[in-house]
C-alpha atoms as a PDB file:
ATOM      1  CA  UNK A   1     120.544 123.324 199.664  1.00  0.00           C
ATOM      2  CA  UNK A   2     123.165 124.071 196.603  1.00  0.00           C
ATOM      3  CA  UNK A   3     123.324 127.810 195.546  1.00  0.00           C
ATOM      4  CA  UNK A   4     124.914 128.266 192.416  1.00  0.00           C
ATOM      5  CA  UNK A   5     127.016 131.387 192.390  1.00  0.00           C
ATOM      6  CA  UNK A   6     125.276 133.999 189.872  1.00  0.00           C
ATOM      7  CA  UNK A   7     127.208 137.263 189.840  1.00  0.00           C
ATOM      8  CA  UNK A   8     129.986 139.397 191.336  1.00  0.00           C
ATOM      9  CA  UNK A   9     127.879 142.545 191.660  1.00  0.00           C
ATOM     10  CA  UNK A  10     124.965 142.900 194.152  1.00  0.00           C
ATOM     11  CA  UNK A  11     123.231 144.929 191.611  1.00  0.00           C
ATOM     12  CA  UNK A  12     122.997 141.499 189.125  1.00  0.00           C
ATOM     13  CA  UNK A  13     122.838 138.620 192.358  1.00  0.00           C
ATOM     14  CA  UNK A  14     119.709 136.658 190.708  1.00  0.00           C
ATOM     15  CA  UNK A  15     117.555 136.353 194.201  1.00  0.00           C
ATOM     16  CA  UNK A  16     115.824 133.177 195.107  1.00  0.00           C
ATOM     17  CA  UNK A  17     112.931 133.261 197.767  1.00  0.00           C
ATOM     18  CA  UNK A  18     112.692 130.541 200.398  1.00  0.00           C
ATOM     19  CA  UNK A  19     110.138 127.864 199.931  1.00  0.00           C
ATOM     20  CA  UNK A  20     108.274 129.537 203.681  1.00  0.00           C
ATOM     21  CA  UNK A  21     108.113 132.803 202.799  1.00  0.00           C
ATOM     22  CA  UNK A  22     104.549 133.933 201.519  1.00  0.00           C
ATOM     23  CA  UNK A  23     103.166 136.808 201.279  1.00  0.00           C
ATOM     24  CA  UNK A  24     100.817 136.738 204.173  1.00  0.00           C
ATOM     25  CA  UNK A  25     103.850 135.625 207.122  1.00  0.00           C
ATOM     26  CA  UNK A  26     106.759 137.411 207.965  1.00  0.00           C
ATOM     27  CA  UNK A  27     109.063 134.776 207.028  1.00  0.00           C
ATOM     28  CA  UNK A  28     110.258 136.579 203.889  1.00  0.00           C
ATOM     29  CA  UNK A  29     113.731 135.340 203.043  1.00  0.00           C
ATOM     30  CA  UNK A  30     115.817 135.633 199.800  1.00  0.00           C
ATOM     31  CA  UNK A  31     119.299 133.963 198.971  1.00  0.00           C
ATOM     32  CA  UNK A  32     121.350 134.590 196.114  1.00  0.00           C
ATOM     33  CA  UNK A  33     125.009 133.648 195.391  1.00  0.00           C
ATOM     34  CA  UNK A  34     128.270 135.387 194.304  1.00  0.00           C
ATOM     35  CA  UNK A  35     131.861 134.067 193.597  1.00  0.00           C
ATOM     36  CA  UNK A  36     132.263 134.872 197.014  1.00  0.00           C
ATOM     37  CA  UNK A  37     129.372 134.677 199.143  1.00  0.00           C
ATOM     38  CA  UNK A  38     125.841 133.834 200.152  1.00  0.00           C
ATOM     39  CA  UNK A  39     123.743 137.333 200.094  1.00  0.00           C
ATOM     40  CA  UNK A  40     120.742 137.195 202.190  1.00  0.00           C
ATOM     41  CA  UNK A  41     117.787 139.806 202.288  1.00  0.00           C
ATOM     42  CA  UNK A  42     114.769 140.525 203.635  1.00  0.00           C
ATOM     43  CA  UNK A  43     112.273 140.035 200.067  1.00  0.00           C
ATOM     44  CA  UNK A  44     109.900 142.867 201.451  1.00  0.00           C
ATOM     45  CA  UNK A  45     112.465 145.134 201.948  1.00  0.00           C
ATOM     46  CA  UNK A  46     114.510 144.662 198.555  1.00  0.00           C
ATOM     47  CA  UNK A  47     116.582 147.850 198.665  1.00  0.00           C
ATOM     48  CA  UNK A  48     117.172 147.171 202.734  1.00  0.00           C
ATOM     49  CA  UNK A  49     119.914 145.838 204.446  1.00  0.00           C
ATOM     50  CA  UNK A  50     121.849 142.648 202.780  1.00  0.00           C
ATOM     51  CA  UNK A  51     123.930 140.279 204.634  1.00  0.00           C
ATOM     52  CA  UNK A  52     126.784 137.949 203.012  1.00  0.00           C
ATOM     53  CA  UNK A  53     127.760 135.277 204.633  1.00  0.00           C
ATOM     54  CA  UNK A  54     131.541 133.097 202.876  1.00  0.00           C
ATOM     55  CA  UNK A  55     130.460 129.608 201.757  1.00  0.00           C
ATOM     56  CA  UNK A  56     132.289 128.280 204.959  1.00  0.00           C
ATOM     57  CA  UNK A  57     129.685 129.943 207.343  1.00  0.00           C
ATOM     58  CA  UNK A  58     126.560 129.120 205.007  1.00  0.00           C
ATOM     59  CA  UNK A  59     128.112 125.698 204.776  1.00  0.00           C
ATOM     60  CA  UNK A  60     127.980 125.894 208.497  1.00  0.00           C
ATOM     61  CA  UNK A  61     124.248 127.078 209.182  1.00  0.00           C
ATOM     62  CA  UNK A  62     122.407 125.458 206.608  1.00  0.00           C
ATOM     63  CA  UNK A  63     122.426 122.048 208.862  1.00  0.00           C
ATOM     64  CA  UNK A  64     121.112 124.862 211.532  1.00  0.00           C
ATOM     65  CA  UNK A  65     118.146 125.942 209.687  1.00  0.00           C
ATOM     66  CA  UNK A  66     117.143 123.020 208.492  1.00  0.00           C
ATOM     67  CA  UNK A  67     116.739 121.438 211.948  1.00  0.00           C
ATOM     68  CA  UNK A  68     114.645 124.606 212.430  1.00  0.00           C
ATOM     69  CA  UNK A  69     116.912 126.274 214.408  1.00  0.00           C
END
């Protein structure tokens, strides 16, 4: 997976939902990029928590996750 960084500000991240989230499962997942890190939210829950992972940890999972964990 290549995530293109989109913004410096949280406010203007441009949010990209995983291909198995759905509206019916609770695999809800969103991704967006910054100059300095990989944001990741919940995409029922848009103004709840965020985390932000560098590029050298997402780097690090996304072999992880697509193994399916």
């Amino acid at each position: 997976m290549t995530i293109k960084p989109s913004a410096d500000s949280a406010a203007e991240l441009e949010w990209l939902k995983s291909s198995y989230s759905s509206n019916d499962g609770p695999e809800c997942v969103e991704v967006a990029a910054s100059a300095s890190a990989v944001h990741v939210r919940d995409s029922k829950d848009l103004q709840g928590p965020q985390l932000a992972f560098g590029q050298a940890e997402w780097s690090a999972f996304i072999p992880y996750a697509a193994n399916g964990g």
